[in-house]
C-alpha atoms as a PDB file:
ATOM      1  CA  UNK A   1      69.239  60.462 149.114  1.00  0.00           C
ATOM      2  CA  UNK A   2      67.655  61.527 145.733  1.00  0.00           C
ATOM      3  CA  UNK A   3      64.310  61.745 144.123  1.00  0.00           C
ATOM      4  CA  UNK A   4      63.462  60.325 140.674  1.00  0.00           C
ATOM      5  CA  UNK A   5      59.778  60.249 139.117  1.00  0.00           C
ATOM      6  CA  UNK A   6      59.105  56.767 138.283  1.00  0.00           C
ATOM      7  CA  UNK A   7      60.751  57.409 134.104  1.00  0.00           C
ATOM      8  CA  UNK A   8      63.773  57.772 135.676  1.00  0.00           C
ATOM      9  CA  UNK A   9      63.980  55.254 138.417  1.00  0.00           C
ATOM     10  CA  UNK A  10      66.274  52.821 136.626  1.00  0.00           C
ATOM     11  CA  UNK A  11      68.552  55.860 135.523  1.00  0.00           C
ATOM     12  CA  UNK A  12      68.578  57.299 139.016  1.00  0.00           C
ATOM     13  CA  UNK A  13      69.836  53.721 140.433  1.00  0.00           C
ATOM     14  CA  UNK A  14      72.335  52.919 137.389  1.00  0.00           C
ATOM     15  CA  UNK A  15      74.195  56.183 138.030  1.00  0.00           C
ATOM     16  CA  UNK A  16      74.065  56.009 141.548  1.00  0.00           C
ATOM     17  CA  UNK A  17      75.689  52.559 141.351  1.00  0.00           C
ATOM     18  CA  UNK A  18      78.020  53.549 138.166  1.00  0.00           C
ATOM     19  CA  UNK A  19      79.461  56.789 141.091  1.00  0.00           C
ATOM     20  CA  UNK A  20      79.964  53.668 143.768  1.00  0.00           C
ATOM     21  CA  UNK A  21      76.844  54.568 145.818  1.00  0.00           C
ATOM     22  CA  UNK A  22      74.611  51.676 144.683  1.00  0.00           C
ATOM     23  CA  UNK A  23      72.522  52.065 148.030  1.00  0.00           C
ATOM     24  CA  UNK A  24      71.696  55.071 147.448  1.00  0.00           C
ATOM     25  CA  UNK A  25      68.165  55.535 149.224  1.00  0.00           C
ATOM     26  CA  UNK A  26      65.436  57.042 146.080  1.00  0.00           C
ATOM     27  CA  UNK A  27      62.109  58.123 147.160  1.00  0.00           C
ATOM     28  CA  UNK A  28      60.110  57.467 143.945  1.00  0.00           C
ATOM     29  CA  UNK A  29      57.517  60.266 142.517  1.00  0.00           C
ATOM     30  CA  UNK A  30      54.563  60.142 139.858  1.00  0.00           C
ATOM     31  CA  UNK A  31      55.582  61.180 136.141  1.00  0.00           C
ATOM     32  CA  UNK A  32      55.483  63.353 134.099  1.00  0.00           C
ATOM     33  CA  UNK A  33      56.061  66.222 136.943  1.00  0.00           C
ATOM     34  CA  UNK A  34      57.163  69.267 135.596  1.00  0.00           C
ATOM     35  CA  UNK A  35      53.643  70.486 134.111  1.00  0.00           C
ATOM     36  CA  UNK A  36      51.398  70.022 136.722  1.00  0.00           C
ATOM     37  CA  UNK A  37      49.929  72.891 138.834  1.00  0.00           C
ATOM     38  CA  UNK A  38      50.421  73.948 142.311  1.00  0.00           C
ATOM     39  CA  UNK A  39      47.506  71.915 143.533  1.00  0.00           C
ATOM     40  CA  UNK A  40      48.769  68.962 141.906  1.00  0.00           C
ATOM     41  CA  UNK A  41      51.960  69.115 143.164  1.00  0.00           C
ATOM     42  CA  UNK A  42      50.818  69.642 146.342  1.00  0.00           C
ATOM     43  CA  UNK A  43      48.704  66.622 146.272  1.00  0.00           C
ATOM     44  CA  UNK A  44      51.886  64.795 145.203  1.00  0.00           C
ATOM     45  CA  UNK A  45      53.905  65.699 147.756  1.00  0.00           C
ATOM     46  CA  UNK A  46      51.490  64.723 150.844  1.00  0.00           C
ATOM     47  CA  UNK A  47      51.341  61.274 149.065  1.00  0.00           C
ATOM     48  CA  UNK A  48      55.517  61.179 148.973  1.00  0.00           C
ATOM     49  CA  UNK A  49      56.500  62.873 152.239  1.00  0.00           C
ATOM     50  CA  UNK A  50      56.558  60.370 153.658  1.00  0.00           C
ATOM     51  CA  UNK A  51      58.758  57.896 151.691  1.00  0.00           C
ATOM     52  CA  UNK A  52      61.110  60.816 151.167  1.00  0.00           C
ATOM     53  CA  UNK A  53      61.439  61.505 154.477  1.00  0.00           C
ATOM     54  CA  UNK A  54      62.063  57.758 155.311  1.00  0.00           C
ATOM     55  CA  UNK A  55      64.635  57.752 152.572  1.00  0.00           C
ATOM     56  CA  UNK A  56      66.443  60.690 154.216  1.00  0.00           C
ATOM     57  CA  UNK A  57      66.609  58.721 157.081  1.00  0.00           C
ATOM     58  CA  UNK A  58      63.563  60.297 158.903  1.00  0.00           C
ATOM     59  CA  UNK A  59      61.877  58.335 161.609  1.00  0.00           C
ATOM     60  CA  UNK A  60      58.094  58.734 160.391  1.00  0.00           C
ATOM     61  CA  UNK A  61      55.016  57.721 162.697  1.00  0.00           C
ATOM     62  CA  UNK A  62      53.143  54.519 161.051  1.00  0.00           C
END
């Protein structure tokens, strides 16, 4: 399982397949990332937990 902000989807999925792991599971976050503040990456990650956690293989309550 990996995570990949959406400029780097297609990347994230072309070397997962090029290493023989094509179904690799991806939970998908907003770009850019790396220059937002705490509060905004907080806010991020409330929206995400849950499709990260599903893509860990996390049972997660609808």
């Amino acid at each position: 399982m990996t995570v990949c902000s959406t400029a780097f989807t297609t990347l994230g999925r072309a070397q997962a397949a090029s290493l023989g792991n094509a179904s690799l599971p991806i939970a998908v976050i907003p770009h850019p990332f790396g220059a937002r503040s705490r509060d905004e990456v907080r806010a991020i990650a409330d929206k995400c937990v849950d499709e990260i956690a599903r893509a860990a293989g996390v049972a997660v309550a609808a």
